[in-house]
Protein backbone atom coordinates (compact mmCIF):
# COMPACT_ATOMS: atom_id res chain seq x y z
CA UNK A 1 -49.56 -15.63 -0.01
CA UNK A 2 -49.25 -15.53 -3.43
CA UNK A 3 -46.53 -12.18 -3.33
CA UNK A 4 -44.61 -14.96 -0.80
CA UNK A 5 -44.66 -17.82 -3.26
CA UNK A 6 -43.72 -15.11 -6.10
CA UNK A 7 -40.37 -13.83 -3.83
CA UNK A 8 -39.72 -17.36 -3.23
CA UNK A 9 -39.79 -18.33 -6.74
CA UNK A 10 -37.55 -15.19 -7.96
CA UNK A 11 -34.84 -16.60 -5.18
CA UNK A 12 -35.10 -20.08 -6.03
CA UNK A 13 -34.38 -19.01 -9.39
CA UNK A 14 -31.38 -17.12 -8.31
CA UNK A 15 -30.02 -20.05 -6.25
CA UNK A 16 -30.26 -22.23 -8.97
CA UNK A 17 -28.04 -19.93 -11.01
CA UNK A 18 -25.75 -19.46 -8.38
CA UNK A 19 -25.25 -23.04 -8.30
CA UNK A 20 -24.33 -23.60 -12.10
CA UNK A 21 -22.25 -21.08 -12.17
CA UNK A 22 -19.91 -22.31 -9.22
CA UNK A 23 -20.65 -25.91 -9.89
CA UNK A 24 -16.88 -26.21 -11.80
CA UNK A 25 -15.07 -24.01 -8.98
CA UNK A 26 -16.54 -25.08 -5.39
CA UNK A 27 -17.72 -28.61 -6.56
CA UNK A 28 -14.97 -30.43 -8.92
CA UNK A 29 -11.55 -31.06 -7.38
CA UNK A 30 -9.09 -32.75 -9.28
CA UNK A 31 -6.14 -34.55 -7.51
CA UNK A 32 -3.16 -34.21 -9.71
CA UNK A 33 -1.12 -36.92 -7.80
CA UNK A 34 -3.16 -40.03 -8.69
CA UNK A 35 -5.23 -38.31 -11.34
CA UNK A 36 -8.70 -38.33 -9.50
CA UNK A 37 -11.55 -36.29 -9.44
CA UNK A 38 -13.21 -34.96 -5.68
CA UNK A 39 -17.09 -34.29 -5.73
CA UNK A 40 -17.83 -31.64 -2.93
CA UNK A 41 -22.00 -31.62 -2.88
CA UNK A 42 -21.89 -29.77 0.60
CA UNK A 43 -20.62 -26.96 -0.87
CA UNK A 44 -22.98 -27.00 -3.66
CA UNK A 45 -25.40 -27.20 -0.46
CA UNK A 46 -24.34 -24.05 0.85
CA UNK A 47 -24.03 -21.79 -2.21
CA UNK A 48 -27.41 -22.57 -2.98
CA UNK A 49 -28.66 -21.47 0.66
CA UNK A 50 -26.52 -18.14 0.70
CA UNK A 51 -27.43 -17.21 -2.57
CA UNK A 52 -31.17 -18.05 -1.74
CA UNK A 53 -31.10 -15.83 1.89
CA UNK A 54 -29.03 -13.30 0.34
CA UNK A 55 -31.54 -13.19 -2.59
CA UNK A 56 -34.31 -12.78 -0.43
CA UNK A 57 -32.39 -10.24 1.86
CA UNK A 58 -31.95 -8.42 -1.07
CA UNK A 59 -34.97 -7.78 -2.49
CA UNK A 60 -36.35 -6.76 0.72
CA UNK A 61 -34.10 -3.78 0.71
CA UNK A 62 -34.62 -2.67 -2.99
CA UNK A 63 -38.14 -2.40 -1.74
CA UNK A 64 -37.60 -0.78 1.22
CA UNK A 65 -35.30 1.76 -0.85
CA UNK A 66 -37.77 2.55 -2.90
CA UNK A 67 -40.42 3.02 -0.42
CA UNK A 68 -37.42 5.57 1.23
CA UNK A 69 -37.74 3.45 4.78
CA UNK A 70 -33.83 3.16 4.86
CA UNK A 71 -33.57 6.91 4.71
CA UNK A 72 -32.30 8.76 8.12
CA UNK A 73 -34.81 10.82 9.18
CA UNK A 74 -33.95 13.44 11.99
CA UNK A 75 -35.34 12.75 15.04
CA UNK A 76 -35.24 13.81 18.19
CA UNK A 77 -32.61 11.26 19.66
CA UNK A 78 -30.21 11.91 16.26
CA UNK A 79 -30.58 15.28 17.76
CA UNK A 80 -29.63 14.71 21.21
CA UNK A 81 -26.36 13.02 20.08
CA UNK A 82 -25.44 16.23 17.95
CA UNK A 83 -26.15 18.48 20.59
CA UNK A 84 -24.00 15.87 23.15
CA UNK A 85 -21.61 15.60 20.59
CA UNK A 86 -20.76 19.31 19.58
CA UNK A 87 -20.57 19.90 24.24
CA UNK A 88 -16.87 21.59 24.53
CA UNK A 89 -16.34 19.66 27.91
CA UNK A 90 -17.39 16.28 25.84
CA UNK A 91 -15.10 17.06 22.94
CA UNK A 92 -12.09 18.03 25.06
CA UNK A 93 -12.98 14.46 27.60
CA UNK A 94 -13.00 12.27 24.38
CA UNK A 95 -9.93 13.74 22.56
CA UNK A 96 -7.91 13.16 25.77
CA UNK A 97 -8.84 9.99 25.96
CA UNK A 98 -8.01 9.07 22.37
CA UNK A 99 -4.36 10.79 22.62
CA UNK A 100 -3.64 8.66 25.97
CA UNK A 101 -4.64 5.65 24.22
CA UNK A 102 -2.83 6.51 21.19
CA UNK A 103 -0.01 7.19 23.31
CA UNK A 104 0.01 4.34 25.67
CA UNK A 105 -0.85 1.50 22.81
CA UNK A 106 2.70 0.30 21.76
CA UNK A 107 3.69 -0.20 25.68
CA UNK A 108 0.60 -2.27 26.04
CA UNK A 109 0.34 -5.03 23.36
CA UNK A 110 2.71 -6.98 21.76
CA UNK A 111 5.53 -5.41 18.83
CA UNK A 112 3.69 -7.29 16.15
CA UNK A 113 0.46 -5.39 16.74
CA UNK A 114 2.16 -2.31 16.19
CA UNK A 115 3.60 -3.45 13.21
CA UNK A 116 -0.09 -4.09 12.34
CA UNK A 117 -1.32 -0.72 13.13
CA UNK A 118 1.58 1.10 11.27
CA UNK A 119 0.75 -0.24 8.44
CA UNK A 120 -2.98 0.35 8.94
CA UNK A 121 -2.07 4.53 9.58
CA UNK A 122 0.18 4.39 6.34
CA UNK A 123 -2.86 3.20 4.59
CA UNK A 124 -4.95 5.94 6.65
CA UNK A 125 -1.90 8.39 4.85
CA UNK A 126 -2.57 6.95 1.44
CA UNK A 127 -6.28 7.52 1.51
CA UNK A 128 -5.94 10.50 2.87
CA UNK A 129 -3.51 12.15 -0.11
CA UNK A 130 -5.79 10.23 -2.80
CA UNK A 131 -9.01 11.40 -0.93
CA UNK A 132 -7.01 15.06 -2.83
CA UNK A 133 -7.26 14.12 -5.39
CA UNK A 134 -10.70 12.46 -6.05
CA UNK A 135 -12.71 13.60 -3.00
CA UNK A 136 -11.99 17.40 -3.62
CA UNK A 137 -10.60 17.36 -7.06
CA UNK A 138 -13.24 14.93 -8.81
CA UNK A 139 -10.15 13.47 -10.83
CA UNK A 140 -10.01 9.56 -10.83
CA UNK A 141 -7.05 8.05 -10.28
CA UNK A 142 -5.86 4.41 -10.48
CA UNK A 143 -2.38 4.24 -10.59
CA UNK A 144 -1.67 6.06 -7.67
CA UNK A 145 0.43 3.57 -6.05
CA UNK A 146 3.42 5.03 -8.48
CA UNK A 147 3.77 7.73 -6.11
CA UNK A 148 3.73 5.42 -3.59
CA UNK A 149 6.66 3.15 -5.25
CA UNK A 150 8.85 6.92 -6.06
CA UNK A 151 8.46 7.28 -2.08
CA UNK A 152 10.32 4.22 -1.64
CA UNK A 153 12.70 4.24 -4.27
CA UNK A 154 13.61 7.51 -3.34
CA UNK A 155 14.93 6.21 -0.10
CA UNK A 156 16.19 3.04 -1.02
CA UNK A 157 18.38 4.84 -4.08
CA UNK A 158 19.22 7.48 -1.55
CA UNK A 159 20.51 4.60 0.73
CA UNK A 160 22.00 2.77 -1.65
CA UNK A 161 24.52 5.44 -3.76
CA UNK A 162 24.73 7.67 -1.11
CA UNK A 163 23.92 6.30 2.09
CA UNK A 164 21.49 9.00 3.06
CA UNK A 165 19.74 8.56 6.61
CA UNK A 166 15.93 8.49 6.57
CA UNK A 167 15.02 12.01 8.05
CA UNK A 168 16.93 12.93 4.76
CA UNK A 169 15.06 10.60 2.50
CA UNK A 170 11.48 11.89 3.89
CA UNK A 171 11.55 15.05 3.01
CA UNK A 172 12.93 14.41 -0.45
CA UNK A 173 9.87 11.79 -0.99
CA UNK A 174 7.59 14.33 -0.51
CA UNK A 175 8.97 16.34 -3.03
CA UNK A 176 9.71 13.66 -5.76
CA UNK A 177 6.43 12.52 -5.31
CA UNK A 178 4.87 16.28 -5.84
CA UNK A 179 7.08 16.24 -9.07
CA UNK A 180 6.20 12.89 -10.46
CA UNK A 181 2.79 14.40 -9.73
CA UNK A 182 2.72 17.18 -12.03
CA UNK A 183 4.65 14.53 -14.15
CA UNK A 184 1.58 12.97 -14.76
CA UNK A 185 -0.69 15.68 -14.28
CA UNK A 186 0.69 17.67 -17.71
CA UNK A 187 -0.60 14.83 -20.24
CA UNK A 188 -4.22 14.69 -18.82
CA UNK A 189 -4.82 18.23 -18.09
CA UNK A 190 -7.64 17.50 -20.89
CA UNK A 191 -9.11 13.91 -20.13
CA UNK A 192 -12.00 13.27 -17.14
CA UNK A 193 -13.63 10.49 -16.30
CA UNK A 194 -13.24 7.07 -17.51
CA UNK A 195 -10.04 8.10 -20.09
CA UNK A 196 -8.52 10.47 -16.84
CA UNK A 197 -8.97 6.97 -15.24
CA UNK A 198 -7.50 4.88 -18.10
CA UNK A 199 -4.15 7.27 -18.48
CA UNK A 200 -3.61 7.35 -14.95
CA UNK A 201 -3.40 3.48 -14.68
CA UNK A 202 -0.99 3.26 -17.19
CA UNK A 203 0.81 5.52 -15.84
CA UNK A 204 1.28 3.33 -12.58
CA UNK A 205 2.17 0.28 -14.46
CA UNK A 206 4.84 2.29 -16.61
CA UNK A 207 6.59 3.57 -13.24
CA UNK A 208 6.64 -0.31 -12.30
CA UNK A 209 7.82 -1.56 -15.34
CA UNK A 210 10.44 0.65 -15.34
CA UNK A 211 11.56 0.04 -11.95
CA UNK A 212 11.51 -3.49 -12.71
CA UNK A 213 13.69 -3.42 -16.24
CA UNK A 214 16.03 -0.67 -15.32
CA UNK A 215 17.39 -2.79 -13.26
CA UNK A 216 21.45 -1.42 -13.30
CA UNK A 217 20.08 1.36 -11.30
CA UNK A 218 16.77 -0.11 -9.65
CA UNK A 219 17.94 -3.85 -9.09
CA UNK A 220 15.23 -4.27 -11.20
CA UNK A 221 13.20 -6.90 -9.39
CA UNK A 222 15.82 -8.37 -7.05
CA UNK A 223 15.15 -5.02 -5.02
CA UNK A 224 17.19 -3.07 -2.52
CA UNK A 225 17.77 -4.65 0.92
CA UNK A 226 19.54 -3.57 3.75
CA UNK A 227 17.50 -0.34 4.03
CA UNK A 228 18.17 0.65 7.81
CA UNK A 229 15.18 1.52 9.72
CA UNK A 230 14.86 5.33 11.21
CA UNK A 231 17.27 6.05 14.05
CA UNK A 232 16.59 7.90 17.08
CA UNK A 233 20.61 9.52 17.71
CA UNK A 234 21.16 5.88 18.21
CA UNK A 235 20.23 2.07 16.42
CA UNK A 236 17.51 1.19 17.76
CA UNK A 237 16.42 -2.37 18.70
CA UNK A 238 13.87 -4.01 16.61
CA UNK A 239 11.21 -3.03 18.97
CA UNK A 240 12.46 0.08 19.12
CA UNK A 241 12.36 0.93 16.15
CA UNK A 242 8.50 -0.47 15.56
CA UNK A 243 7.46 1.84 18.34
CA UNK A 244 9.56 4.67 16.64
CA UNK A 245 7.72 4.40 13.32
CA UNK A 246 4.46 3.87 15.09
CA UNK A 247 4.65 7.53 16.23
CA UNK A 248 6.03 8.86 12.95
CA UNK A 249 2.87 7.41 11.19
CA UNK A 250 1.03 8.96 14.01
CA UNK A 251 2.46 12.42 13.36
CA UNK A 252 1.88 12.04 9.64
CA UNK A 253 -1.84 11.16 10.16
CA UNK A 254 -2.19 14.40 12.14
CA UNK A 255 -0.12 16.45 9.92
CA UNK A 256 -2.14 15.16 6.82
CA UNK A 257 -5.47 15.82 8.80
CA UNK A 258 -4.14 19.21 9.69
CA UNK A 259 -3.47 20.17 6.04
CA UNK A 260 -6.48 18.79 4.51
CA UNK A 261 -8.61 20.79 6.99
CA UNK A 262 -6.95 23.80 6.06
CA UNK A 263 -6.88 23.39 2.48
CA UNK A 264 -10.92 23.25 2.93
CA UNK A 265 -11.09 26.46 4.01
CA UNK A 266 -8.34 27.87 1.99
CA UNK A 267 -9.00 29.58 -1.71
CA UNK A 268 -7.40 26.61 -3.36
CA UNK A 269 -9.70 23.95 -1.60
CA UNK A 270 -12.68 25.88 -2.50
CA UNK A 271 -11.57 25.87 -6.46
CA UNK A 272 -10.50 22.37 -6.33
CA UNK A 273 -14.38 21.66 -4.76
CA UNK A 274 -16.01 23.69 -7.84
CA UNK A 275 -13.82 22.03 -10.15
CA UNK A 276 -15.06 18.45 -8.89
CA UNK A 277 -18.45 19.70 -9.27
CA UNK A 278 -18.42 21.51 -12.55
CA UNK A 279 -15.34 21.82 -14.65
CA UNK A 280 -17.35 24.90 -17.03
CA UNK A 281 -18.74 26.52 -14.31
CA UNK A 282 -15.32 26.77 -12.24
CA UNK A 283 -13.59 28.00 -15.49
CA UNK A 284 -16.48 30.47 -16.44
CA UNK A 285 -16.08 31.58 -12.70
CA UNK A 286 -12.05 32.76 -13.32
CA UNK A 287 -10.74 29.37 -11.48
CA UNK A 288 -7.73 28.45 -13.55
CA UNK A 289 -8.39 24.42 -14.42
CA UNK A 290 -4.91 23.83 -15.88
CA UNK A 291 -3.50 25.39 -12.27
CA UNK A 292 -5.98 23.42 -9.86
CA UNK A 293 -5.38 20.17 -11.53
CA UNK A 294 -2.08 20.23 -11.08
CA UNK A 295 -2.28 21.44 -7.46
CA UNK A 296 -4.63 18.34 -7.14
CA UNK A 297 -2.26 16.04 -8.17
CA UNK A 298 0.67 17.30 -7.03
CA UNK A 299 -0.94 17.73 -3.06
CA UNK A 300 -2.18 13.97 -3.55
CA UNK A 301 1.25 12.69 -4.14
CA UNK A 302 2.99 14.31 -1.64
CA UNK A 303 1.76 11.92 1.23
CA UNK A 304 2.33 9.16 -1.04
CA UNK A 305 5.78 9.84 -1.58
CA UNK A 306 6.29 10.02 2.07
CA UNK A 307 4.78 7.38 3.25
CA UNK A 308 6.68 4.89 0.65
CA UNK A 309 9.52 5.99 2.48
CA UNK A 310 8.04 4.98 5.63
CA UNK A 311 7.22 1.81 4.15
CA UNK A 312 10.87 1.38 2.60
CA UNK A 313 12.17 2.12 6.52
CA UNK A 314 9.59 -0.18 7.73
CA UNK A 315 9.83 -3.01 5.86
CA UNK A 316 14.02 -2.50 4.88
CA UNK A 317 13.25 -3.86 1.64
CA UNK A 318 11.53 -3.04 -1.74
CA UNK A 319 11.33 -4.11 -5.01
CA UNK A 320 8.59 -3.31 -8.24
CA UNK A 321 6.08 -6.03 -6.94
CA UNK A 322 4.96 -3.81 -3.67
CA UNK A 323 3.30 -1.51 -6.11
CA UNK A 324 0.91 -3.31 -8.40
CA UNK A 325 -1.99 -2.14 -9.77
CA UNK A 326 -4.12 -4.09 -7.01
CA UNK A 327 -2.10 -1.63 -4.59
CA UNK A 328 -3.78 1.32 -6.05
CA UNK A 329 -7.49 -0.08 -6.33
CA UNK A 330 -7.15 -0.85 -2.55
CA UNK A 331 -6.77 2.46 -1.20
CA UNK A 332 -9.31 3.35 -3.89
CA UNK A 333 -11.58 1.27 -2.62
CA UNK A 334 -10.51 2.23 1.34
CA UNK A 335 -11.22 5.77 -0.27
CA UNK A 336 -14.91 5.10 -1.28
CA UNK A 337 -16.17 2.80 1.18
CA UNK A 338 -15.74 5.69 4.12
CA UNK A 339 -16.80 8.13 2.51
CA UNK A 340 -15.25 10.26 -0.45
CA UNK A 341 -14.26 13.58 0.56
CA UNK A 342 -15.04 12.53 4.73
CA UNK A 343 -11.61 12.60 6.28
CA UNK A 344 -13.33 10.17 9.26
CA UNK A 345 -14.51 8.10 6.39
CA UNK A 346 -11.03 7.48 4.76
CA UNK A 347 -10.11 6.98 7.97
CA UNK A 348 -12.53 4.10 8.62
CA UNK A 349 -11.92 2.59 5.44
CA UNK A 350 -8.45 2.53 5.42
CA UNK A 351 -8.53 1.02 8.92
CA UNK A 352 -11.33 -1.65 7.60
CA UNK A 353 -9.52 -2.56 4.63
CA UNK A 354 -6.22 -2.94 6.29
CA UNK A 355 -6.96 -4.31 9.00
CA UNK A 356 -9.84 -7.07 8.05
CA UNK A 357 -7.78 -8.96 5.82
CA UNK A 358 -5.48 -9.42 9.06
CA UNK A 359 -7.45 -10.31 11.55
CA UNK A 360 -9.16 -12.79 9.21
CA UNK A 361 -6.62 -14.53 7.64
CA UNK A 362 -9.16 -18.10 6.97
CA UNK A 363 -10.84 -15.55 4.55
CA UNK A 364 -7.70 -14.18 2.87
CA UNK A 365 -8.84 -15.96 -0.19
CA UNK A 366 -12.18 -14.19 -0.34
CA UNK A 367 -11.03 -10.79 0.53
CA UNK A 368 -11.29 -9.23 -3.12
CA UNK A 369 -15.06 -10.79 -3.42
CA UNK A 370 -15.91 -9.22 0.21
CA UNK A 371 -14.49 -6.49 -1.00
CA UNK A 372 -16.53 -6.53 -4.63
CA UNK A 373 -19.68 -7.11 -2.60
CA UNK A 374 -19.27 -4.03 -0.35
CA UNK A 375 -18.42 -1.91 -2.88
CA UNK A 376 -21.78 -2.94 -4.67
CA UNK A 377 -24.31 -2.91 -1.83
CA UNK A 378 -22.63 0.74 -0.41
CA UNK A 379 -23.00 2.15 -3.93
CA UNK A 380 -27.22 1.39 -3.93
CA UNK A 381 -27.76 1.90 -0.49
CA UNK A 382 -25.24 4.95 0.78
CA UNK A 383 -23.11 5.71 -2.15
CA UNK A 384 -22.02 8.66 -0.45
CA UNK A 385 -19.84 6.17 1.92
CA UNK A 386 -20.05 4.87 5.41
CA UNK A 387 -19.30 8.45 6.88
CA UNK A 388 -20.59 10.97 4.23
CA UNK A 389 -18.78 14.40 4.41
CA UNK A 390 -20.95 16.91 6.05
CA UNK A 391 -20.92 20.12 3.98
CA UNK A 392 -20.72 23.57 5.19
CA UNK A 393 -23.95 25.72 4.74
CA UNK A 394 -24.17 29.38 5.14
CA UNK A 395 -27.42 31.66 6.15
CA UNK A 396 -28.39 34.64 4.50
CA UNK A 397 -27.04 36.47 7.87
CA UNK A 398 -23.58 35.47 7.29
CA UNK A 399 -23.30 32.57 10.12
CA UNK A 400 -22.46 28.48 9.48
CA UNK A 401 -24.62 25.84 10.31
């Protein structure tokens, strides 16, 4: 009884700080047409019951972390689902399945739900080329949306001076963004961590501020408009053309998955892994640093350059505010929450941070605090992400488990 009281206390306390400290923001409302001031007590209500449930709530999970109870033990159900899970027949059954829905989804739901879910597998792209570059590489990186904005640009310029179709520009975004990444890979070849992550931001907000002041050659932040949408040997309706980029990001997903799988297994993927892990060991081991960072960078931005010019033929406009800081922290954050280094776990987060904000719209203005809060519980209680990459292991005999 007393331990109760003691818990209950602790929250109480909590709640009651909680309530100061949102007393000026959720309670006071001023009306600036006739200058009066709006007292909103229920919400001072509610604050201090969330902050005293999630208090409690979270307490009771610190202890159960410590006491390892929220740790997945195997068992022999877990192992039942592995063994159902790695059946040929069963893999084969559920792939189908996913490529006829895949397939069939544009015919079968309305043109703006595509839209939705284009932009949701250009995100999946995103994480996917950053999940390079810190997943595999170890390098943080926070202005990654630069690559992202030379995609773009790369198309819209192309389009505007030379009038340059889109199967032209896509190619060519790949390989300005692999340039712009060894751009930016030269100056840091001797910074980690927190100053790796420091140079790299500025580096985003440079490429935007020079997109946005160069503007004779950029528009500067009027933008380019105008930029016509992918053809298929014809114009395509507006439809059309949604369903047509639906598939392209679909074969870009599967192309990026295809890559990253082989660049596991590959002699690169392996270096970039023991560079992540141990910068002195991989160079006392003969792994070239200088060469492997800028393989890491310049493999990240390769999918970002594409898939800005997807977005510039998806959207048919750009300008520099598409590619703000806030830009890069998101796919960060999709990056971390599924799972860094778990291409199913990019995959998840990209589609969770993409696609929440969308579907719940009456929380738009909460989305960065939802998104602050899950970032802070997943890096106590699974920092490894919401799918955790599964690492190879090898026997003494030779075989893989």
């Amino acid at each position: 009884m007393n331990r109760l009281l003691s818990e209950a206390k602790k929250s109480l306390i909590t709640s009651l700080w909680f309530m100061v400290l949102t007393f000026p923001l959720l309670v006071i409302k001023v009306n600036t047409r006739d200058n009066t001031v709006v007292w909103r007590w229920m919400n001072l209500l509610w604050v201090a019951i969330g902050a005293f449930g999630l208090s409690w709530i979270w307490r009771r999970m610190l202890e159960r972390r410590e006491k390892g109870n929220t740790r997945i033990q195997s068992s022999a159900w877990r192992e039942k689902v592995t063994v159902f899970a790695s059946n040929r027949k069963f893999q084969i059954s559920g792939l189908s399945t996913l490529a006829l829905v895949v397939v069939l989804f544009p015919f079968l739901v309305k043109f703006y739900q595509v839209g939705i879910v284009t932009s949701a597998l250009m995100f999946v792209i995103l994480g996917l080329g950053l999940n390079i570059v810190i997943g595999y590489g170890g390098l943080l990186h926070l202005g990654y949306a630069a690559f992202y904005a030379v995609g773009a640009y790369s198309y819209g310029l192309m389009y505007l001076y030379w009038g340059l179709p889109f199967w032209v520009a896509l190619p060519f975004g790949a390989v300005s963004g692999a340039l712009f990444g060894l751009v930016i890979g030269f100056p840091v070849l001797r910074l980690r961590g927190d100053y790796l992550a420091i140079v790299t931001l500025a580096f985003g907000e440079i490429i935007r501020l020079l997109l946005e002041n160069l503007s004779g050659f950029t528009k500067g932040p009027e933008g380019i408009a105008q930029i016509p949408r992918p053809a298929f040997f014809t114009k395509l309706s507006l439809q059309g053309a949604t369903t047509y980029l639906y598939f392209i990001a679909i074969a870009l997903v599967l192309l990026a998955i295809f890559v990253i799988k082989r660049l596991e297994d590959s002699r690169v993927g392996r270096a970039l892994e023991a560079m992540r892990d141990d910068e002195i060991a991989a160079q006392a081991m003969g792994i070239d640093l200088t060469k492997a960072k800028l393989t890491t960078f310049a493999l990240g931005a390769v999918w970002a350059g594409m898939v800005g010019v997807v977005l510039a033929g998806k959207t048919t406009y750009i300008n520099p505010g598409s590619f703000t800081l806030m830009e890069s922290v998101m796919i960060l954050v999709a990056v971390v929450l599924g799972g860094t280094g778990s291409i199913p776990g990019v995959i998840l987060g990209a589609f969770l941070v993409t696609l929440i904000p969308e579907y719940f719209r009456a929380l738009a203005d909460y989305r960065m605090l939802m998104f602050g809060v899950a970032l802070v519980v997943m890096s106590i209680f699974r920092p490894q992400g919401i799918i955790p990459r599964v690492r190879k292991r090898y026997t003494v005999g030779g075989g893989k488990e």
